[in-house]
PDB file of N, CA and C in Angstrom:
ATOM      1  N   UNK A   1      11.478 130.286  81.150  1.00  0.00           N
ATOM      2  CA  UNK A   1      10.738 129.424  80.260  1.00  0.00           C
ATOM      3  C   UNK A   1       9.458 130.148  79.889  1.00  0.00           C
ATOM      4  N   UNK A   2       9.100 130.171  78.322  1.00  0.00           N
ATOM      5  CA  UNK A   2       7.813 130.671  78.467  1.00  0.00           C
ATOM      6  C   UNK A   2       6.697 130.050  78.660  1.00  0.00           C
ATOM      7  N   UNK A   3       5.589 130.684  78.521  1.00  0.00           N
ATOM      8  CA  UNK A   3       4.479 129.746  78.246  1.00  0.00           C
ATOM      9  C   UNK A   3       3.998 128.423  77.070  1.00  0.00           C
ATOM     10  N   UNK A   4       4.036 129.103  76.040  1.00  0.00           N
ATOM     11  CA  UNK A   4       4.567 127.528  75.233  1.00  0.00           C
ATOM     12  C   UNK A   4       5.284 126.425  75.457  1.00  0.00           C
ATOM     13  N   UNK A   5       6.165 126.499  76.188  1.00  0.00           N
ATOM     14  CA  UNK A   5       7.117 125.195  76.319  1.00  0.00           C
ATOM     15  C   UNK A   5       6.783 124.988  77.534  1.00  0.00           C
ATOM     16  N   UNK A   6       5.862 125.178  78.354  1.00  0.00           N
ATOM     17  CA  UNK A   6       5.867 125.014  79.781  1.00  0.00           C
ATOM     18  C   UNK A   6       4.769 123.796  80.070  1.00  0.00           C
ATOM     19  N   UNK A   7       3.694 124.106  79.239  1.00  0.00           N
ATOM     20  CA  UNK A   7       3.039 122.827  79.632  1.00  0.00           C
ATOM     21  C   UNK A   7       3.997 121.272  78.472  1.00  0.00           C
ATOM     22  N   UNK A   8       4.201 121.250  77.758  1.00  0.00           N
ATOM     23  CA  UNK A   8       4.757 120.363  77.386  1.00  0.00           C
ATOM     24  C   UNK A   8       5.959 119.787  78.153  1.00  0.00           C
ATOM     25  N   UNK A   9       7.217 120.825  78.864  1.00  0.00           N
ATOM     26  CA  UNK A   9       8.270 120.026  79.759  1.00  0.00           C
ATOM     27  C   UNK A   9       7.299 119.379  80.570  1.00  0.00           C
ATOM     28  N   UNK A  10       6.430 120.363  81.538  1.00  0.00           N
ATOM     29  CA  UNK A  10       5.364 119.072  82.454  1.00  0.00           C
ATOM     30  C   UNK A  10       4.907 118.022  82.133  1.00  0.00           C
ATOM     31  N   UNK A  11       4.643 117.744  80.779  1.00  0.00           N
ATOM     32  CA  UNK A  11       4.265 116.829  80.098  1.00  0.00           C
ATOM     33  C   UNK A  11       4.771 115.762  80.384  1.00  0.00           C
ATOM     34  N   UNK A  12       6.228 116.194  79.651  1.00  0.00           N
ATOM     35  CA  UNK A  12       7.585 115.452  79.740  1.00  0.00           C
ATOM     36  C   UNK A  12       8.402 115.160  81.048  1.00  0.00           C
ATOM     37  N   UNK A  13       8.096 115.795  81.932  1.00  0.00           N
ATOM     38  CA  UNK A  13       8.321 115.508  83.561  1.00  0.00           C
ATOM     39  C   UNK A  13       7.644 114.482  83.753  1.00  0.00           C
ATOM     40  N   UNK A  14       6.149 114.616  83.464  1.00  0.00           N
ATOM     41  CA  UNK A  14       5.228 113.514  84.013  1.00  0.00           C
ATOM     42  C   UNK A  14       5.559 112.345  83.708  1.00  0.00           C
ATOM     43  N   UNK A  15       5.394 111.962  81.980  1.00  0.00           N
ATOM     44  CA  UNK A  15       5.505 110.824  81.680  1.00  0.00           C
ATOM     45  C   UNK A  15       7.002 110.197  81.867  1.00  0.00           C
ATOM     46  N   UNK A  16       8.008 111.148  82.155  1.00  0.00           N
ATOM     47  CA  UNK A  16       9.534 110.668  82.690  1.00  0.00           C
ATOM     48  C   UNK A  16       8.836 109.753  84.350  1.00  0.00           C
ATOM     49  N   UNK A  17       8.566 110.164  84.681  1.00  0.00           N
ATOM     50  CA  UNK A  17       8.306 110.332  86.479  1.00  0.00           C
ATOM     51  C   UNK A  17       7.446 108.817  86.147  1.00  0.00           C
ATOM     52  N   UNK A  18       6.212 108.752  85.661  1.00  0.00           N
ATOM     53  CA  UNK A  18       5.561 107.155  85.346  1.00  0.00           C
ATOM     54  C   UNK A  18       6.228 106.230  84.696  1.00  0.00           C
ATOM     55  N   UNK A  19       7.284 106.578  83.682  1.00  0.00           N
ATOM     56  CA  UNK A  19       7.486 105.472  83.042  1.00  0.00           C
ATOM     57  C   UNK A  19       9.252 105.257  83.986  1.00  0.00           C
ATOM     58  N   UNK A  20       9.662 106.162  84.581  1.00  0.00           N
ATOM     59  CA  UNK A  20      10.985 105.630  85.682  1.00  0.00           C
ATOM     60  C   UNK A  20      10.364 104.422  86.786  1.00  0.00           C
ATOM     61  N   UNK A  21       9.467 105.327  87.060  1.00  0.00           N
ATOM     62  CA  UNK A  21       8.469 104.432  88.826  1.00  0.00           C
ATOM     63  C   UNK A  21       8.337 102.827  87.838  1.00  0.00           C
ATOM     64  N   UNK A  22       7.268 103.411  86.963  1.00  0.00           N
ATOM     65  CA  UNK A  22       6.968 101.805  86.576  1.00  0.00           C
ATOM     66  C   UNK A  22       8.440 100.891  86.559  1.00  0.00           C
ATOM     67  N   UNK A  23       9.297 101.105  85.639  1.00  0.00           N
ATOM     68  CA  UNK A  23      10.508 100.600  85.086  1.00  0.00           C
ATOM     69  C   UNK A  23      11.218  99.736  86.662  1.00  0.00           C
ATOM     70  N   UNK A  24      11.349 100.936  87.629  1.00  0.00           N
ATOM     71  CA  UNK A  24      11.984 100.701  88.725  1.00  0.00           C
ATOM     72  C   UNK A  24      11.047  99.842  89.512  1.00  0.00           C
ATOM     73  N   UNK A  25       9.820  99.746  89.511  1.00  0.00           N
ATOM     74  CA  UNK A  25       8.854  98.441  90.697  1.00  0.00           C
ATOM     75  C   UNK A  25       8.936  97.282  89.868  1.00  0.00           C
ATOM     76  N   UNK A  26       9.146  98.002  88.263  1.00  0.00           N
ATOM     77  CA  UNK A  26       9.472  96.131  87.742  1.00  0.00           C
ATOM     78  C   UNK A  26      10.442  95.456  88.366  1.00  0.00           C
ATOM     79  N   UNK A  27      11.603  95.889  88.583  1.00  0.00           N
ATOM     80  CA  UNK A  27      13.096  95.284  89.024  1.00  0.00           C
ATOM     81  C   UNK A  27      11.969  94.972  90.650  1.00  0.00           C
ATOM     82  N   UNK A  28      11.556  96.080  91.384  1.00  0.00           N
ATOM     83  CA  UNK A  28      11.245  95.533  92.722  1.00  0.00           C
ATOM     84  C   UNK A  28      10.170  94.733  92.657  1.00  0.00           C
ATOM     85  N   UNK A  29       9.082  94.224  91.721  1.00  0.00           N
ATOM     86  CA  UNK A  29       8.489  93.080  91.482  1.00  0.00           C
ATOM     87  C   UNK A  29       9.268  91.775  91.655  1.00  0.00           C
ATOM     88  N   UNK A  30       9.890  92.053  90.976  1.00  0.00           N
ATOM     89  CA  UNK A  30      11.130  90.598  90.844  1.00  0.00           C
ATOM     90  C   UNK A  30      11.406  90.217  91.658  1.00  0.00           C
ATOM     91  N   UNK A  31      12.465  90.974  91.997  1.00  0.00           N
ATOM     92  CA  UNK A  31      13.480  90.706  93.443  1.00  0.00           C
ATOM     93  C   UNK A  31      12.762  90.978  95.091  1.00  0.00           C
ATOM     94  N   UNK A  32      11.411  91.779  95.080  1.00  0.00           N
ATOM     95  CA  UNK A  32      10.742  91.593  96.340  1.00  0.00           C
ATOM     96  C   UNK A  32       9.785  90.946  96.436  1.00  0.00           C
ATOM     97  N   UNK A  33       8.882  91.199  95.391  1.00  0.00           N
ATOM     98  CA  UNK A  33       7.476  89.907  95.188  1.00  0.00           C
ATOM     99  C   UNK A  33       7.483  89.101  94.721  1.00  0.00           C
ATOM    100  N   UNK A  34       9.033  88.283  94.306  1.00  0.00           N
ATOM    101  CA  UNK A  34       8.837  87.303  93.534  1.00  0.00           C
ATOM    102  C   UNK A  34       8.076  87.116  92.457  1.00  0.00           C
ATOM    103  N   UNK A  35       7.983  87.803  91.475  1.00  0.00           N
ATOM    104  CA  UNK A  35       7.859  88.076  90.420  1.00  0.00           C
ATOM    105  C   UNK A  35       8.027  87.723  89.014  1.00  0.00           C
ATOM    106  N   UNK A  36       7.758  86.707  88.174  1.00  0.00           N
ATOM    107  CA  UNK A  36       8.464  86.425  87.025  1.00  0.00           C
ATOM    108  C   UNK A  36       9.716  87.239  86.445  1.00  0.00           C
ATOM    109  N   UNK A  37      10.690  86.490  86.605  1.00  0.00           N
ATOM    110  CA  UNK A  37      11.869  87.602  85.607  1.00  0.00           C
ATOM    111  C   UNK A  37      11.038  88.222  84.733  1.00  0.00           C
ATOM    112  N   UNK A  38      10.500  87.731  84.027  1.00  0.00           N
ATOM    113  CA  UNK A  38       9.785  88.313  82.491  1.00  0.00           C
ATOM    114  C   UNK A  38       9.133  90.441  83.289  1.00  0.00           C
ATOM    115  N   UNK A  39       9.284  90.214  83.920  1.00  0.00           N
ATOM    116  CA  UNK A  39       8.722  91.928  84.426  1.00  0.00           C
ATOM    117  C   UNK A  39       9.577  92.266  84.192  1.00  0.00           C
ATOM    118  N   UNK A  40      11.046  91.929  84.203  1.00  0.00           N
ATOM    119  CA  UNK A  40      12.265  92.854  83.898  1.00  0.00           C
ATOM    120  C   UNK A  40      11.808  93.269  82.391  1.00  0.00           C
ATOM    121  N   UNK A  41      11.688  92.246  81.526  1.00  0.00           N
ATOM    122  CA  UNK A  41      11.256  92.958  80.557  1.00  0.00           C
ATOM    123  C   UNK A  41      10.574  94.315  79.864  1.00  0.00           C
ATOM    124  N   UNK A  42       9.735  94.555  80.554  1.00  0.00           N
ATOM    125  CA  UNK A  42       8.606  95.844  80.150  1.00  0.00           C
ATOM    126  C   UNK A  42       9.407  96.521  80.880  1.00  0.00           C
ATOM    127  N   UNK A  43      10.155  96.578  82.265  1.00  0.00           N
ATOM    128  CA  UNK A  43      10.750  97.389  83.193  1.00  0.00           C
ATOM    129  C   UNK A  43      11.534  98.232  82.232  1.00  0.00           C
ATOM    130  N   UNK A  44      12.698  97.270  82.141  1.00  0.00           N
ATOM    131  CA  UNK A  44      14.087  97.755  81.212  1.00  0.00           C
ATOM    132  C   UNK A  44      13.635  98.656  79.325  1.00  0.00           C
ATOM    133  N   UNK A  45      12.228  98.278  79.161  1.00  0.00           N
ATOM    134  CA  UNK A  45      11.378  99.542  77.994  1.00  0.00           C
ATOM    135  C   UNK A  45      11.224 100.552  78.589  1.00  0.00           C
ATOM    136  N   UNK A  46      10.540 100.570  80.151  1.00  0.00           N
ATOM    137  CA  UNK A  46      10.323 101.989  80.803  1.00  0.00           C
ATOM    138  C   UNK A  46      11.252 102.633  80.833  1.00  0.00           C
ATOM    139  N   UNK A  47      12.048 102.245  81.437  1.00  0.00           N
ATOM    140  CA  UNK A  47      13.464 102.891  81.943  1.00  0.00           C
ATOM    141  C   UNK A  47      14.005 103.444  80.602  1.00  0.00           C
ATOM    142  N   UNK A  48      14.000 103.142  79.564  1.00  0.00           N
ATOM    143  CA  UNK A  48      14.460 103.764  78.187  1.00  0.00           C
ATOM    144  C   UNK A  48      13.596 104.599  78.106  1.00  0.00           C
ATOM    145  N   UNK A  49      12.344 104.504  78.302  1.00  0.00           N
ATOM    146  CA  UNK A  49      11.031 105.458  77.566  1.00  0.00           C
ATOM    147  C   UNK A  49      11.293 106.781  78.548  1.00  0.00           C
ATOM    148  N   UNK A  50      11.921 106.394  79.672  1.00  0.00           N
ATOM    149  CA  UNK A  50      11.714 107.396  80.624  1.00  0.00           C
ATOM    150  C   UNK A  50      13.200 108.099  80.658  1.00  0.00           C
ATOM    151  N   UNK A  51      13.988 108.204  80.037  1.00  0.00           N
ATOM    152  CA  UNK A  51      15.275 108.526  79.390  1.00  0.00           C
ATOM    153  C   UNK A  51      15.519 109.350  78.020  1.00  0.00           C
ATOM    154  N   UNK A  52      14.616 108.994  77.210  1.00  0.00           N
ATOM    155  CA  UNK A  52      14.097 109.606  76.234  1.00  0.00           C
ATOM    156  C   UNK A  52      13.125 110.786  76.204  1.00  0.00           C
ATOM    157  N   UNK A  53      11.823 110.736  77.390  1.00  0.00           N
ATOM    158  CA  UNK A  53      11.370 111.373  77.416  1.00  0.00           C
ATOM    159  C   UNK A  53      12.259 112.733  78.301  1.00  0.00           C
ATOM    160  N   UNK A  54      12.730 112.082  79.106  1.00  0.00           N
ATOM    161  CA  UNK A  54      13.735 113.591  79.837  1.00  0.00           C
ATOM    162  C   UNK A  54      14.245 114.092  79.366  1.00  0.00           C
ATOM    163  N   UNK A  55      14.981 113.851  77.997  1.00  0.00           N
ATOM    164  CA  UNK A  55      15.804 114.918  76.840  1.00  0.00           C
ATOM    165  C   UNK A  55      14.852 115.473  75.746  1.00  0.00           C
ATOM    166  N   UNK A  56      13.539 115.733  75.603  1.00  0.00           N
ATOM    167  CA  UNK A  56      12.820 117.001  75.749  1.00  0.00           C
ATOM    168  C   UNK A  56      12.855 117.344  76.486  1.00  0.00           C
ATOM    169  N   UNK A  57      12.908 117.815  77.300  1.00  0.00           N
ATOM    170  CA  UNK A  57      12.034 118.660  78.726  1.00  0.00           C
ATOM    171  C   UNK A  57      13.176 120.230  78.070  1.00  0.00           C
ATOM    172  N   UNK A  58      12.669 121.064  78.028  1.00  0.00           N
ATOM    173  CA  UNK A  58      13.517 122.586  77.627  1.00  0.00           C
ATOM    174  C   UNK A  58      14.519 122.747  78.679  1.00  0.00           C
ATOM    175  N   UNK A  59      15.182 122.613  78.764  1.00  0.00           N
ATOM    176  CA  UNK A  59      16.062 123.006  79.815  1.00  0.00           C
ATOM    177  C   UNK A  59      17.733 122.843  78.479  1.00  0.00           C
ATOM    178  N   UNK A  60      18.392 123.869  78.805  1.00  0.00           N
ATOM    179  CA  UNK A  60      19.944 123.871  77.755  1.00  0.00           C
ATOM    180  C   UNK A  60      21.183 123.152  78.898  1.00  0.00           C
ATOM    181  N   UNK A  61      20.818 122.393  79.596  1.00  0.00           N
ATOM    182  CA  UNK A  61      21.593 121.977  80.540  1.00  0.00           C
ATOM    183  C   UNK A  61      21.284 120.643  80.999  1.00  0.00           C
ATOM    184  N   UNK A  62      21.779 119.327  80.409  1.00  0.00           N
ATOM    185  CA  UNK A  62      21.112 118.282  81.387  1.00  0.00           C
ATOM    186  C   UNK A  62      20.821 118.064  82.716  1.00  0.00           C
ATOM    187  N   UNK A  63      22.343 118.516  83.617  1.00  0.00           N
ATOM    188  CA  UNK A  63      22.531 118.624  85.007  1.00  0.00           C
ATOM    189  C   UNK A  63      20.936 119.520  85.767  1.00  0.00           C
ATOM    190  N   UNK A  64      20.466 120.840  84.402  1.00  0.00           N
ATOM    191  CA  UNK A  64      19.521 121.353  85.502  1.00  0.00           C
ATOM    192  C   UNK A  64      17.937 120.677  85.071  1.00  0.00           C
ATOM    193  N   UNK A  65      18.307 119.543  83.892  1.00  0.00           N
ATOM    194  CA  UNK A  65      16.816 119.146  84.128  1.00  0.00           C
ATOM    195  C   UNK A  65      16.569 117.887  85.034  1.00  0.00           C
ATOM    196  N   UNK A  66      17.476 117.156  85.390  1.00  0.00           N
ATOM    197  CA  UNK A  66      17.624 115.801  86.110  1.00  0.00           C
ATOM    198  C   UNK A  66      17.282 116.815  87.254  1.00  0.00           C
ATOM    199  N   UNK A  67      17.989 117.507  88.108  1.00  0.00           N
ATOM    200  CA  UNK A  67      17.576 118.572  89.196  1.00  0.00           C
ATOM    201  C   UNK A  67      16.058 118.657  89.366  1.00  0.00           C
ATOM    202  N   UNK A  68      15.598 119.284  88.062  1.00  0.00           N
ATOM    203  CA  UNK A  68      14.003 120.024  88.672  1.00  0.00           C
ATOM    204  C   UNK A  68      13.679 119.033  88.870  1.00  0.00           C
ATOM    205  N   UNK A  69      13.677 117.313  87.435  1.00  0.00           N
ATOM    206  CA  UNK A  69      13.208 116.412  87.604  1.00  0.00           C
ATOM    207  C   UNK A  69      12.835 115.705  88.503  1.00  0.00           C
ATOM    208  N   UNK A  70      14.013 115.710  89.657  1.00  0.00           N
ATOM    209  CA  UNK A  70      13.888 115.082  90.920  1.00  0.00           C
ATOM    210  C   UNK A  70      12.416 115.155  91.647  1.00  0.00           C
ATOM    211  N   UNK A  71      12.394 116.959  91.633  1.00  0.00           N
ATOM    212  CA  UNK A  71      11.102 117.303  92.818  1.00  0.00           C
ATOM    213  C   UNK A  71       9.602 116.485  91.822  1.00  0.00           C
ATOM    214  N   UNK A  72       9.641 116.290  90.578  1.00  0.00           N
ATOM    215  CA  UNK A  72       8.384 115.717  89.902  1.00  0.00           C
ATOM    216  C   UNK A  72       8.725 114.143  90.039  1.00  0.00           C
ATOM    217  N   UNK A  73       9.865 113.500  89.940  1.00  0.00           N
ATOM    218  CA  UNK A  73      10.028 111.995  90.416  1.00  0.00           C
ATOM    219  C   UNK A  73       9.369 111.571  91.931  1.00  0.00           C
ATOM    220  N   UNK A  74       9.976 112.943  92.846  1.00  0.00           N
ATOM    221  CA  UNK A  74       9.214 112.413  94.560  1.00  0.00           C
ATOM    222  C   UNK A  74       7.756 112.250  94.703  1.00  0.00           C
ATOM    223  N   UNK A  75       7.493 113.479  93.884  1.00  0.00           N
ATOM    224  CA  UNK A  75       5.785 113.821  94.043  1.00  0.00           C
ATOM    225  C   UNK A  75       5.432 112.524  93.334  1.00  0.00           C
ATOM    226  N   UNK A  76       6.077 112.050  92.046  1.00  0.00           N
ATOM    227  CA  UNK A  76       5.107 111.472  91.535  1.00  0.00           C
ATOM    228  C   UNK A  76       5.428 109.898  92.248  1.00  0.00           C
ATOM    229  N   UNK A  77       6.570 109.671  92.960  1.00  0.00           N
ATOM    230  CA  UNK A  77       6.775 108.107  93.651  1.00  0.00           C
ATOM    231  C   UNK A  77       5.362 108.408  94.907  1.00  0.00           C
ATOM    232  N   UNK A  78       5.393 109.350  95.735  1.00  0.00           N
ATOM    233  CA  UNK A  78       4.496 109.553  96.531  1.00  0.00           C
ATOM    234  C   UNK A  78       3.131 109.015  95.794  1.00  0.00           C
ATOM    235  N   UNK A  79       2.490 109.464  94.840  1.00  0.00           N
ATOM    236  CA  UNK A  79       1.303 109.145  94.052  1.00  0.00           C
ATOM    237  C   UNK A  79       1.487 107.930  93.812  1.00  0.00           C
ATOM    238  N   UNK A  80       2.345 107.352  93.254  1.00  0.00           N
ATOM    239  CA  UNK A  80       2.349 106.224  92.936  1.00  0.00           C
ATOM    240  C   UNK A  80       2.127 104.719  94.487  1.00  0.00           C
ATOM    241  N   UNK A  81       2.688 105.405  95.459  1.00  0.00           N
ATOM    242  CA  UNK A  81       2.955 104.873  96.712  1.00  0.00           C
ATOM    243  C   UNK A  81       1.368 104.548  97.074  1.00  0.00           C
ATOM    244  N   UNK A  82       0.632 106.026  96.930  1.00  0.00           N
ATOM    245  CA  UNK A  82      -1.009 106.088  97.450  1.00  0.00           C
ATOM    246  C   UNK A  82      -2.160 105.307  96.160  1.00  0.00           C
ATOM    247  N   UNK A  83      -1.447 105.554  94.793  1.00  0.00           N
ATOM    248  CA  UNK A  83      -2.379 105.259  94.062  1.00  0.00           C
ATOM    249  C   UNK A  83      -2.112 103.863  93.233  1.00  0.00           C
ATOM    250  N   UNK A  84      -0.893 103.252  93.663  1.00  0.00           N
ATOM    251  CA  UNK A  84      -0.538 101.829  92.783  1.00  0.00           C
ATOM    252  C   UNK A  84      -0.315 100.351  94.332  1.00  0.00           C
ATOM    253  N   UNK A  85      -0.002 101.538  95.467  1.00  0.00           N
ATOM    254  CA  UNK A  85       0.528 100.290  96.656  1.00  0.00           C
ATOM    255  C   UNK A  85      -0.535 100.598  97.321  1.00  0.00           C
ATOM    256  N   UNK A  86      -1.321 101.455  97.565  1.00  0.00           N
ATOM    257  CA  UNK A  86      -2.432 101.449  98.087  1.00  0.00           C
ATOM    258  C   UNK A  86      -2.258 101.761  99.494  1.00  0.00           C
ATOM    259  N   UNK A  87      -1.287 102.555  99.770  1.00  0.00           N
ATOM    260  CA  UNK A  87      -0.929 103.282 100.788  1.00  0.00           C
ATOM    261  C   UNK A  87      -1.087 104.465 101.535  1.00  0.00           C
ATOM    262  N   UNK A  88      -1.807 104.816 101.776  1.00  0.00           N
ATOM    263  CA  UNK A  88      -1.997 106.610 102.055  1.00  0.00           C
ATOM    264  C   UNK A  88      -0.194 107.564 102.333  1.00  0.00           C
ATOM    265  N   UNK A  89      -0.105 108.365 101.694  1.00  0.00           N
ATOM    266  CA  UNK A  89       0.625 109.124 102.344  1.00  0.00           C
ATOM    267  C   UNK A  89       0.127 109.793 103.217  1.00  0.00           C
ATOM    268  N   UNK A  90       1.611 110.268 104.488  1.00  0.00           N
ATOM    269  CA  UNK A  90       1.127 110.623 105.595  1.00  0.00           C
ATOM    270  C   UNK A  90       1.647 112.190 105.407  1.00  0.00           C
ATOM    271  N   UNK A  91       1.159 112.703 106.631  1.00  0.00           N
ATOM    272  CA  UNK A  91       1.574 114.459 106.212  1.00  0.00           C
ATOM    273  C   UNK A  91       3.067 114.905 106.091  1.00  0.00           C
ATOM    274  N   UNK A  92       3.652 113.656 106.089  1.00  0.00           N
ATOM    275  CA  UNK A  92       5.755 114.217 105.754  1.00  0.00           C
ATOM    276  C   UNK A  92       6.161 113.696 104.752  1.00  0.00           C
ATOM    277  N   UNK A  93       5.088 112.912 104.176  1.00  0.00           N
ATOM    278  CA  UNK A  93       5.233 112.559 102.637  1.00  0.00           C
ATOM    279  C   UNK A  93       4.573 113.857 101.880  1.00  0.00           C
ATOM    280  N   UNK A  94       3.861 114.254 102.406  1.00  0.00           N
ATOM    281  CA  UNK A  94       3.045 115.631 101.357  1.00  0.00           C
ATOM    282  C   UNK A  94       4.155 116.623 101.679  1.00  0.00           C
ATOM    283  N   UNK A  95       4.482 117.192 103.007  1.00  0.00           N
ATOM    284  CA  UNK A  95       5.212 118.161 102.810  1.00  0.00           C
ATOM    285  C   UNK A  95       6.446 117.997 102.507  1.00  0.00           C
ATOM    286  N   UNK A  96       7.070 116.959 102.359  1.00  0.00           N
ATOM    287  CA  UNK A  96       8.169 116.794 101.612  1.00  0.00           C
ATOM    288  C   UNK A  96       7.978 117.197 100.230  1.00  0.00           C
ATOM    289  N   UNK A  97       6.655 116.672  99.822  1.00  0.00           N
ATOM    290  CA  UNK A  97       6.482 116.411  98.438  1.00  0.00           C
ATOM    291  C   UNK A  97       6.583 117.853  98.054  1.00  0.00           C
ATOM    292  N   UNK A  98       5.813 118.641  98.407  1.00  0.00           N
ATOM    293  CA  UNK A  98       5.848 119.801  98.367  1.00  0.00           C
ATOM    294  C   UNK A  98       6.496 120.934  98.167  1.00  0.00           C
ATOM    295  N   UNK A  99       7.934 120.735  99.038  1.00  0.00           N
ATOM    296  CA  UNK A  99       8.957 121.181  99.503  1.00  0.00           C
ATOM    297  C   UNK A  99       9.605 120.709  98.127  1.00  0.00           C
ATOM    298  N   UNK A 100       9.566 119.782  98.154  1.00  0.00           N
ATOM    299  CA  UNK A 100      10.329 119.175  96.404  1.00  0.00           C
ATOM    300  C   UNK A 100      10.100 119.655  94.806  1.00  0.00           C
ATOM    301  N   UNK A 101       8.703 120.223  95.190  1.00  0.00           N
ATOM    302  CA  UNK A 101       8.045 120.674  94.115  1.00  0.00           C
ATOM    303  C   UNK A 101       8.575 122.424  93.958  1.00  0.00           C
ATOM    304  N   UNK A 102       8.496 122.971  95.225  1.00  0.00           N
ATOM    305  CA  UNK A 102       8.967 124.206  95.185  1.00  0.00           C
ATOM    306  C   UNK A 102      10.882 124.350  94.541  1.00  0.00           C
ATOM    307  N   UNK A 103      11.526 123.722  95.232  1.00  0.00           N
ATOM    308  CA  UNK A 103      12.318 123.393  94.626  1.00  0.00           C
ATOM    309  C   UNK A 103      12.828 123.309  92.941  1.00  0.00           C
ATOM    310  N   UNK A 104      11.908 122.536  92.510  1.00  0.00           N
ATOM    311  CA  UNK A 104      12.005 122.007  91.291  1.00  0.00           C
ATOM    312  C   UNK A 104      11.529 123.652  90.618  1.00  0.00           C
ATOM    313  N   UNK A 105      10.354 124.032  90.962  1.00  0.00           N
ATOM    314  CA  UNK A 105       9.882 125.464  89.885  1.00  0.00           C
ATOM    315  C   UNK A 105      10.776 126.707  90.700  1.00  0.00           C
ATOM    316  N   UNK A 106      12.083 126.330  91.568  1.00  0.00           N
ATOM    317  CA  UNK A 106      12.919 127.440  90.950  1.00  0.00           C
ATOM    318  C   UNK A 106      13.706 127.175  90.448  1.00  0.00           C
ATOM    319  N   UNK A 107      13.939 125.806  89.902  1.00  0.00           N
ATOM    320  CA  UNK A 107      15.158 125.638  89.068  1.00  0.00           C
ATOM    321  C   UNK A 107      14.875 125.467  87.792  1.00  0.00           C
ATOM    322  N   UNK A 108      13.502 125.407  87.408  1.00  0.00           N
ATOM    323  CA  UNK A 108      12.833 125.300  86.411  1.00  0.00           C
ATOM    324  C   UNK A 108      12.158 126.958  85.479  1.00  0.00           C
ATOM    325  N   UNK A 109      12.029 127.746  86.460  1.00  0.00           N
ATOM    326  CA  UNK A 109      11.360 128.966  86.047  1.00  0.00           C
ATOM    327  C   UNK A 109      12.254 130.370  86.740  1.00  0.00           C
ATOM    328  N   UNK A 110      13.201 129.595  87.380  1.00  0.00           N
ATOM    329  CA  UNK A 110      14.192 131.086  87.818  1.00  0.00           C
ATOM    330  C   UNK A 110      14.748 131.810  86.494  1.00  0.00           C
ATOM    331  N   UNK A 111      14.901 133.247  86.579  1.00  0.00           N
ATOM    332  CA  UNK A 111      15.243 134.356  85.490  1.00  0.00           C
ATOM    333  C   UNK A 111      16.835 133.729  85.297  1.00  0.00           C
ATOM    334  N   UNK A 112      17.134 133.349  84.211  1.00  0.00           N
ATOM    335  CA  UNK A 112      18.562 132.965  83.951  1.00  0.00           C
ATOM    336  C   UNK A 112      19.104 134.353  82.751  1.00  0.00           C
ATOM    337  N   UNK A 113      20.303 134.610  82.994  1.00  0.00           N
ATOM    338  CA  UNK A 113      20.905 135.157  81.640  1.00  0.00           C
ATOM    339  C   UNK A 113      21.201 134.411  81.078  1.00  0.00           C
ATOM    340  N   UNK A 114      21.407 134.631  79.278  1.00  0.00           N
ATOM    341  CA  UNK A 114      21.620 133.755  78.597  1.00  0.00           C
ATOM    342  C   UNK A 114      23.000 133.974  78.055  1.00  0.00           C
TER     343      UNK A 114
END
């Protein structure tokens, strides 16, 4: 991948990764906090927005962008865990996270033939 398209897939990782989390705590609003159905609503927009946004991300292969995607979905459920539930992650949530992230930038930036 070069440099041009590289900060934009992150882009597109990110806002995949916020608008899945959101989409998905709507459904667990509901069904765990008792929640107005009506959250399904905005949920079931995320979940599209965050579907849409994953088919930019540069990758010529869906199978290998859902892949990298994963390691930016953990990191970013982790953030979301510390910065929306108000939870600290503990040090096997970071090095997981971590471990996930490495992951993801070799499946994202490994030398492929074309």
């Amino acid at each position: 991948m070069n440099a041009p398209t590289l900060f934009p897939t992150l882009g597109f990782y990110a806002g995949a990764a916020v608008a899945e989390i959101a989409g998905c705590f709507a459904f667990w609003a509901w069904l765990r906090l008792d929640k107005s159905v009506w959250w399904l609503a905005p949920g079931m927009a995320a979940l599209a927005l965050f579907a849409y946004l994953l088919t930019h991300t540069d990758s010529a292969f869906a199978g290998r962008a859902y892949a990298a995607y994963g390691g930016v979905y953990i990191t970013a459920s982790i953030l979301w865990l510390w910065g929306i539930e108000g939870k600290s992650p503990d040090r096997w949530d970071l090095i997981g996270a971590v471990l996930c992230l490495i992951g993801a930038s070799i499946i994202i930036f490994a030398p492929r033939a074309n």
